[in-house]
Protein backbone atom coordinates (compact mmCIF):
# COMPACT_ATOMS: atom_id res chain seq x y z
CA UNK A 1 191.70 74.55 187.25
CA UNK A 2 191.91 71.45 184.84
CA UNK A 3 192.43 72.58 180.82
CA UNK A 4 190.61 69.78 179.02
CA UNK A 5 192.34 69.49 175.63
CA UNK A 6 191.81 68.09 172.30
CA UNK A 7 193.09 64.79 172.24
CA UNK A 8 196.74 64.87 169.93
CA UNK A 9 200.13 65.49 170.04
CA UNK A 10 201.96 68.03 171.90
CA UNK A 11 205.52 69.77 171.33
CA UNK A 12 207.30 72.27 172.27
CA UNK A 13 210.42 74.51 171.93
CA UNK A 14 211.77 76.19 175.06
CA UNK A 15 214.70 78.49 174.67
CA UNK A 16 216.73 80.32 177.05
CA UNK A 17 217.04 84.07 176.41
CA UNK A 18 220.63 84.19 177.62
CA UNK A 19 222.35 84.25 174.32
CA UNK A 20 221.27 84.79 170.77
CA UNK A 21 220.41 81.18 168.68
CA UNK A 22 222.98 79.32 166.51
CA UNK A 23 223.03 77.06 164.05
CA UNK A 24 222.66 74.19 166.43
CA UNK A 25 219.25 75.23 167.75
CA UNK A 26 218.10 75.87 164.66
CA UNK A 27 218.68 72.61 163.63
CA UNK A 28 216.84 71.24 166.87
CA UNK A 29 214.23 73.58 166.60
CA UNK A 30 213.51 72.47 163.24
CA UNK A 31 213.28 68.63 163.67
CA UNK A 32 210.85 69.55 166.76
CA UNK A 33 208.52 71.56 164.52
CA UNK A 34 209.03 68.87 162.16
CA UNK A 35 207.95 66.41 164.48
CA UNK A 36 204.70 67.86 165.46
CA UNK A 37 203.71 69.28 162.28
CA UNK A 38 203.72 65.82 160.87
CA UNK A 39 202.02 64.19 163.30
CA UNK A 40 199.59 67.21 162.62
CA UNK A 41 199.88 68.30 166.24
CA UNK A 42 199.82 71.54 169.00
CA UNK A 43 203.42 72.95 168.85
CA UNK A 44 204.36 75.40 171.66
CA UNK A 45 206.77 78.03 172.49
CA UNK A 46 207.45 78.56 176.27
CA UNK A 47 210.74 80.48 176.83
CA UNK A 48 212.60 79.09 180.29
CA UNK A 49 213.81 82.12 181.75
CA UNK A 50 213.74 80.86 184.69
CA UNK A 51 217.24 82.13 185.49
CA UNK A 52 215.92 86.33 185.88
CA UNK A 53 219.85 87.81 186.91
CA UNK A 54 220.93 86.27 183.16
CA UNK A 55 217.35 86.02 180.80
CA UNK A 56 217.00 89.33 178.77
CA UNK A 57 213.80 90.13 177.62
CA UNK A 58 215.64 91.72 174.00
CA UNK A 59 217.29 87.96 173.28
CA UNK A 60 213.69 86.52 174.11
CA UNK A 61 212.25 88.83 171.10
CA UNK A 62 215.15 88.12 168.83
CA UNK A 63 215.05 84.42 169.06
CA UNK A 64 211.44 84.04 168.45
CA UNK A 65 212.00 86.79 165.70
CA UNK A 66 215.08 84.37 163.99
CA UNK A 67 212.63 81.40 164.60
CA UNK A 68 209.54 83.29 162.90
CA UNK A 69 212.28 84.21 160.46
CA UNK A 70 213.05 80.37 159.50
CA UNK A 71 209.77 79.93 159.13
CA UNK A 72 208.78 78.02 162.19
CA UNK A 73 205.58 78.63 163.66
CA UNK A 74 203.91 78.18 167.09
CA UNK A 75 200.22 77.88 168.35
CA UNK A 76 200.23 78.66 171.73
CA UNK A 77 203.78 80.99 173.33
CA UNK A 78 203.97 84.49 175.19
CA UNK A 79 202.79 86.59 172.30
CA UNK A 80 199.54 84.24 171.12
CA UNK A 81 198.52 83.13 174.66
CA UNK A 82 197.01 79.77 175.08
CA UNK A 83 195.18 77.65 177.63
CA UNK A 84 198.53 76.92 179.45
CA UNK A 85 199.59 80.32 179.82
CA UNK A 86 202.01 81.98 180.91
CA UNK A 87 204.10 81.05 178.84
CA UNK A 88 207.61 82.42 180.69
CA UNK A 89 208.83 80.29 183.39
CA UNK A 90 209.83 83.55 184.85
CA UNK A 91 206.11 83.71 185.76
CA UNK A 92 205.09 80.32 186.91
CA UNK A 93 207.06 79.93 190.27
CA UNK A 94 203.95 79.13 192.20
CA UNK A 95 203.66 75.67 190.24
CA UNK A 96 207.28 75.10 191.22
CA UNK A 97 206.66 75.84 194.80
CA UNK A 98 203.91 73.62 194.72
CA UNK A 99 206.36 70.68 193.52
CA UNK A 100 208.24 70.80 195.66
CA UNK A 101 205.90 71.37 198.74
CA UNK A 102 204.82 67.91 197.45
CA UNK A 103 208.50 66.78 197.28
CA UNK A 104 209.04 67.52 200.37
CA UNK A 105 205.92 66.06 201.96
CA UNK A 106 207.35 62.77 200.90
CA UNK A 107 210.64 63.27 202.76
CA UNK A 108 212.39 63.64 199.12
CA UNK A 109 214.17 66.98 199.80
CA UNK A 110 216.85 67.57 202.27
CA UNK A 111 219.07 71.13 202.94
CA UNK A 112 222.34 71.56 201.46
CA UNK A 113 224.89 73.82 203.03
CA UNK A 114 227.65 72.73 200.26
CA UNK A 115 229.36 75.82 198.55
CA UNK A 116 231.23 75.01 195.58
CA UNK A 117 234.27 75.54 196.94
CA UNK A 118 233.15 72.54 199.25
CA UNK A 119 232.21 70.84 196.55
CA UNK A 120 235.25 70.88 194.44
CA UNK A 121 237.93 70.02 196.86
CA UNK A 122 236.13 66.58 197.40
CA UNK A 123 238.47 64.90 195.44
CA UNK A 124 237.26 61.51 195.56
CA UNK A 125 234.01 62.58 193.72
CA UNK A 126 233.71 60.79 190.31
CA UNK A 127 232.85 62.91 187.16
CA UNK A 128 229.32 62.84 187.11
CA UNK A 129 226.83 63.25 183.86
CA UNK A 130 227.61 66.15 181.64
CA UNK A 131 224.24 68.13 182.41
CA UNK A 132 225.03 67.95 185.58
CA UNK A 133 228.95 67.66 185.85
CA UNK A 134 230.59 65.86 189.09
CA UNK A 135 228.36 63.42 191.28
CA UNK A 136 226.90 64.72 194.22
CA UNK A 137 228.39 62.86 197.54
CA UNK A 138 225.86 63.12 199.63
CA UNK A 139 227.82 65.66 202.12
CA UNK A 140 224.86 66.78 203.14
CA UNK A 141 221.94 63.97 203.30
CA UNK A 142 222.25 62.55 206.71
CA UNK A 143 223.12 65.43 208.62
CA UNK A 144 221.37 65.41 212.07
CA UNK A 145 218.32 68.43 212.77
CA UNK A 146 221.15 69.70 215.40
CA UNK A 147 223.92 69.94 212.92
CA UNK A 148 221.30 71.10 209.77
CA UNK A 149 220.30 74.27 212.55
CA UNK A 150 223.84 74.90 213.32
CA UNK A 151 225.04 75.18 209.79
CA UNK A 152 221.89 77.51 208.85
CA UNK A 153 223.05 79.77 211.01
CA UNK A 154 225.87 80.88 208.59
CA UNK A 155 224.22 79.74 205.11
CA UNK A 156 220.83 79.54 203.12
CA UNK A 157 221.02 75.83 201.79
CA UNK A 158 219.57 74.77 198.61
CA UNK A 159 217.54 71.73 198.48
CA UNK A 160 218.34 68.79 196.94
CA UNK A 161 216.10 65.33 195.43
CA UNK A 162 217.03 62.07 197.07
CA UNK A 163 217.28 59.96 193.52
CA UNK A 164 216.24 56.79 193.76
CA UNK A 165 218.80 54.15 194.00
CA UNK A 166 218.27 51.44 191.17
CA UNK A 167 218.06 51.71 187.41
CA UNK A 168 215.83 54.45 185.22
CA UNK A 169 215.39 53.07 181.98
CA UNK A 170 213.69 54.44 179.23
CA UNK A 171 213.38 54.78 175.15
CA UNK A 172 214.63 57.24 173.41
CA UNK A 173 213.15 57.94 169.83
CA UNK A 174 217.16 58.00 168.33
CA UNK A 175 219.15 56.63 170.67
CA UNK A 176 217.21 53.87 171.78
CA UNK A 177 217.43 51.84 175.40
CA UNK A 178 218.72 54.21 177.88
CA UNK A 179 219.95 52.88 181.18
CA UNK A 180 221.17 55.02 184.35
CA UNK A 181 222.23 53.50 187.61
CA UNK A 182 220.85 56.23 190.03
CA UNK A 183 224.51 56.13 191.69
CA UNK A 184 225.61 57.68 188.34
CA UNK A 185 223.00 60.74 188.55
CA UNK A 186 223.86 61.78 192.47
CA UNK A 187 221.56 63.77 194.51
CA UNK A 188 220.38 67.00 192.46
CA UNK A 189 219.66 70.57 193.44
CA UNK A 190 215.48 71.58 192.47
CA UNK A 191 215.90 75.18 194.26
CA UNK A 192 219.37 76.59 194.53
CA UNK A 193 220.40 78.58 197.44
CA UNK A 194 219.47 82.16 196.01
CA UNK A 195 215.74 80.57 195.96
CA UNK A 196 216.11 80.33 191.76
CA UNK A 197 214.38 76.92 190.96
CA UNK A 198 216.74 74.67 189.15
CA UNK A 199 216.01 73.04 185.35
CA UNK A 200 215.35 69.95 185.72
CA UNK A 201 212.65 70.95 188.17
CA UNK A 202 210.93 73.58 186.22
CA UNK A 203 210.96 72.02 182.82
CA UNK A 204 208.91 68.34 184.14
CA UNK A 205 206.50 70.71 185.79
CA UNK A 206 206.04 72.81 182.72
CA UNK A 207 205.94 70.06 180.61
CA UNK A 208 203.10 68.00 182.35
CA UNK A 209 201.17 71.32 183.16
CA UNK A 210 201.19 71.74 179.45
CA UNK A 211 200.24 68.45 178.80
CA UNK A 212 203.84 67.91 176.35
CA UNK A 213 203.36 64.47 174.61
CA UNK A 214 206.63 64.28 172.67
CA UNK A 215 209.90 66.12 173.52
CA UNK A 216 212.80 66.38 171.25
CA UNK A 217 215.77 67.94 172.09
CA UNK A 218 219.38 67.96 171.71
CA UNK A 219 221.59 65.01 172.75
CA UNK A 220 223.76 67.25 175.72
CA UNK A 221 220.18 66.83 177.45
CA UNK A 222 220.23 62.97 177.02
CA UNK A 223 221.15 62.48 180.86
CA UNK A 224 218.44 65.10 182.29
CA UNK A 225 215.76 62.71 181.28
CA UNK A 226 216.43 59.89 184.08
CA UNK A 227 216.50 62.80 186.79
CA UNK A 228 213.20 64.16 185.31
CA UNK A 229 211.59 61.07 185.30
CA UNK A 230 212.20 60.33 189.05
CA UNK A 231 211.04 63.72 189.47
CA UNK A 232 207.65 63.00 187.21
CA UNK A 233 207.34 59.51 189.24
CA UNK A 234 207.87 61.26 192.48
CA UNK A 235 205.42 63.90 191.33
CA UNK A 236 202.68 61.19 190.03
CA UNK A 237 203.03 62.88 186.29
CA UNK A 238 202.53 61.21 182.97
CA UNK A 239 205.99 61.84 181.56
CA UNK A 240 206.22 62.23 177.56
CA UNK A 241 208.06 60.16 175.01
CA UNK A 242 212.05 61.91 174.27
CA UNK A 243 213.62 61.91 171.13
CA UNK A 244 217.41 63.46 171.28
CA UNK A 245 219.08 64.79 168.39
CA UNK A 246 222.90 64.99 167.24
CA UNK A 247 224.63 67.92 167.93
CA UNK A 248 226.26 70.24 165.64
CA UNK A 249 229.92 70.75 165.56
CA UNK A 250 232.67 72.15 162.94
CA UNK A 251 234.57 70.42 160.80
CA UNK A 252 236.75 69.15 163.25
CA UNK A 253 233.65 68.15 165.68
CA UNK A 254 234.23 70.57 168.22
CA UNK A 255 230.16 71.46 169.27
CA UNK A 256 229.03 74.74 168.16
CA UNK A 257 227.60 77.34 171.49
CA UNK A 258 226.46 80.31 172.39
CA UNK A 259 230.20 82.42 171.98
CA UNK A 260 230.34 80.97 168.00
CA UNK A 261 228.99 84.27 167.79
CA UNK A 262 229.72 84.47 164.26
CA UNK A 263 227.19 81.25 163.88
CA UNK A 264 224.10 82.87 165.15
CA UNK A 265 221.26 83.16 162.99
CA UNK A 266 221.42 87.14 164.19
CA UNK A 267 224.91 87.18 161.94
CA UNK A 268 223.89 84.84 159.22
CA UNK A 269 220.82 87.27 158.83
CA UNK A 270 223.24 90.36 158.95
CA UNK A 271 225.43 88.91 156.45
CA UNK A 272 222.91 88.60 153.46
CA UNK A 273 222.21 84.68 153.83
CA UNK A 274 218.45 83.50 153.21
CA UNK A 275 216.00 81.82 155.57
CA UNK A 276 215.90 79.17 153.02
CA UNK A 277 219.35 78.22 152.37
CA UNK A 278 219.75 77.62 156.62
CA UNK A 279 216.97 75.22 156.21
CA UNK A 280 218.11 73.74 153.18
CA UNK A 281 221.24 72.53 154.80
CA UNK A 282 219.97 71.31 157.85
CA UNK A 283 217.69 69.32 155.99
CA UNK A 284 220.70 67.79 154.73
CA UNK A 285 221.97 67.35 157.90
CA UNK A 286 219.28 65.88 158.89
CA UNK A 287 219.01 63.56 156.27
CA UNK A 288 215.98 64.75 154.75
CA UNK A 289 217.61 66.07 151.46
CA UNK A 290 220.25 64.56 148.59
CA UNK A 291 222.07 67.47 148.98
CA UNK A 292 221.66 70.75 150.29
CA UNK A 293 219.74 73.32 148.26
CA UNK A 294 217.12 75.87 149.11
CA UNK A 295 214.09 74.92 150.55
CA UNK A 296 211.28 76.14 152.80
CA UNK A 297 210.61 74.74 156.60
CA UNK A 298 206.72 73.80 154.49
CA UNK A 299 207.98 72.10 152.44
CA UNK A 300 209.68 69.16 154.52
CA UNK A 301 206.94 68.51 156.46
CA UNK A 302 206.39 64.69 155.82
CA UNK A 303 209.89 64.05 155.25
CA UNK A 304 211.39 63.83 158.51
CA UNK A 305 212.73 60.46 159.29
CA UNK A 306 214.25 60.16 162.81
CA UNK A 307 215.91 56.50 162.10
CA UNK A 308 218.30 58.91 159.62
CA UNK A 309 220.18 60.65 162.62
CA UNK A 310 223.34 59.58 163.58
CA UNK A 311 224.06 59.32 167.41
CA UNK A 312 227.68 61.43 167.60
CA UNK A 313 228.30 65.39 166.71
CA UNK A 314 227.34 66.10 163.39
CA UNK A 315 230.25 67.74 161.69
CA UNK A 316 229.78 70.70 159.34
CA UNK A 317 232.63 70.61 156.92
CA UNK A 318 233.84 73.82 155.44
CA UNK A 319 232.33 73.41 152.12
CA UNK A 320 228.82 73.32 153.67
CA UNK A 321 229.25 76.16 155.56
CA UNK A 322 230.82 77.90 152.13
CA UNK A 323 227.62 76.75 150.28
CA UNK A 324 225.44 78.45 152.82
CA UNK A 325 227.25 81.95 152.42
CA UNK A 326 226.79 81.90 148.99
C-alpha cells in the first residue's frame, strides 16, 4: 500500500539497543532533532535492531527514556505508531527480502562461502573503509555454478552486492564533495550467512519506505553512504540529502563508545547531573552557544548552524566535562 504524506521534511533517529547511549549520541541525536525541528518537519524514531542475538528490548526502553529525558521528542516511533509502522527493524524483514529478491533479479547478488578466517589470511587485501574494515577481494564473485554447488555443500554463504565500478559522488551537508572509487568500497555483504540482513541494506530500505528526506548522522558513517546509494540506485529509490557530524572524543581525541560506560547518559543521570546542563554543553560543542551554560533542547531550535562544525573528533577537555558534573 502507498502512504501519501504531507509534503515536508523528514528525519529520523535510529539507535541500536545493544548498549546504553553516551555522550556522543546525544550530541548526534540532538543536531538531528535540531535539524528537523527547524525546518518545522516529521522527526522519527525507528530503533534498528535488526541484529535479534545482541538488541535487548530493556536498552531499547532506556534509550528512548534518556532521549525523552533530554528533551527530544518524536512523532511517529514504536510507542506512538505512525503511517510507516513498525517501527523495529526487527519486524520489517519482509521489505528486506523483497530488496533483495529485486537485487538479485538484476544479477547484483552472488553467494559467498568466505569465513573470516578466509578472509583474514588474504594478506594482500588493502584496508578497506572503516564501516566496513578490509576490502572485499572478490574470492567469491566468479566462481562457476559447479564450484558455487560444491562449496554449499559444506557452508550457507551470505550474499554479497556487486558495487559498481566507477566513482559515487555526492554532497554532504558538513563535509562537502564526497568522492569514492567503487574499488575502495569492495563487494559488501546485504544478508550474512546466519540469514541476519546486514546495515547498509536495512537502513536504505527503511529510509525510503519512510520517505526520510534529510539524514544526519555521525561522521564514522561517512563511508556507508556511497554503498547505500548504489544500493538506492540499484533499488530505483529517491535517496535523501546526508549531513555527518564530528565525533566526540576526550581530551586527548580518543572517540568516546559504548564501554565509556561511565559516559552514558544512564550514569550522568545516576550521578545527579541535569538534562539541561548535557544540552547546554553540546550546544557549545556544537557551536550554538558562547559558552556552555544550562539550557533546554526548546530553546535552540533556530540556532543550529551546520557551517559551525568542524570536520575532525571534537575533543572534550577536562574542564568541560568538570563543568557538567557540577
Amino acid at each position: 500500500m502507498t502512504v501519501i504524506r504531507p509534503i515536508g521534511r523528514r528525519g529520523r533517529f535510529a539507535p541500536t539497543p545493544s548498549g546504553q547511549l553516551h555522550l556522543g549520541n546525544a550530541f548526534a541525536s540532538l543536531l538531528a532533532w535540531l535539524q528537523i525541528r527547524q525546518a518545522r518537519g516529521t522527526f522519527v524514531m525507528r530503533v534498528e535492531d535488526i541484529d535479534k542475538h545482541r538488541a535487548k528490548p530493556e536498552l531499547r526502553e532506556q534509550q528512548m527514556d534518556d532521549l525523552r529525558w533530554l528533551g527530544l521528542d518524536w512523532d511517529e516511533g514504536p510507542d506512538k505508531g505512525g503511517p510507516d509502522a513498525p517501527y523495529l527493524q526487527s519486524l520489517r524483514d519482509p521489505l528486506y527480502e523483497e530488496a533483495l529478491e529485486r537485487l538479485e533479479a538484476q544479477g547484483l547478488l552472488y553467494p559467498c562461502y568466505c569465513s573470516r578466517a578466509d578472509l583474514a589470511g588474504v594478506a594482500s587485501a588493502p584496508h578497506g573503509l572503516s564501516s566496513e574494515g578490509p576490502v572485499y577481494p572478490g574470492l567469491c564473485r566468479h566462481l562457476s555454478a559447479s564450484e558455487r554447488e560444491l562449496r554449499a555443500q559444506t557452508k550457507t554463504p551470505s550474499l554479497r552486492f556487486r558495487m559498481p565500478e566507477g566513482l559515487t559522488e555526492f554532497w554532504d551537508r558538513v563535509y562537502g564533495a564526497m568522492r569514492y572509487e567503487g574499488r575502495e568500497l569492495g563487494d559488501f555483504v546485504v544478508k550474512r550467512a546466519d540469514g541476519m540482513y546486514s546495515y547498509q541494506l536495512a537502513v536504505t530500505v527503511d529510509d525510503a519506505a519512510m520517505g526520510i528526506t534529510d539524514v544526519l548522522r555521525g561522521a564514522d558513517l561517512l563511508d556507508s553512504t556511497p554503498r547505500q546509494l548504489a544500493l538506492y540506485e540499484a533499488l530505483g529509490l529517491q535517496p535523501p540529502r546526508f549531513t555527518h557530524v564530528p565525533l566526540l572524543g576526550d581530551a586527548s581525541g580518543m572517540r568516546y563508545s559504548k564501554r565509556d560506560r561511565s559516559l552514558t547518559l544512564q550514569a550522568l543521570r545516576e550521578q545527579g547531573v541535569r538534562a539541561e546542563r548535557i544540552i547546554g554543553l553540546l550546544a557549545y560543542l556544537a557551536g550554538m552557544l558562547s559558552q556552555p551554560e544550562e539550557t533546554k533542547a526548546g530553546e535552540l531550535v533556530g540556532k543550529l548552524d551546520l557551517d559551525c562544525l568542524p570536520h575532525e573528533t571534537i575533543a572534550v577537555r577536562d574542564e568541560w566535562m568538570g563543568w557538567l558534573r557540577g
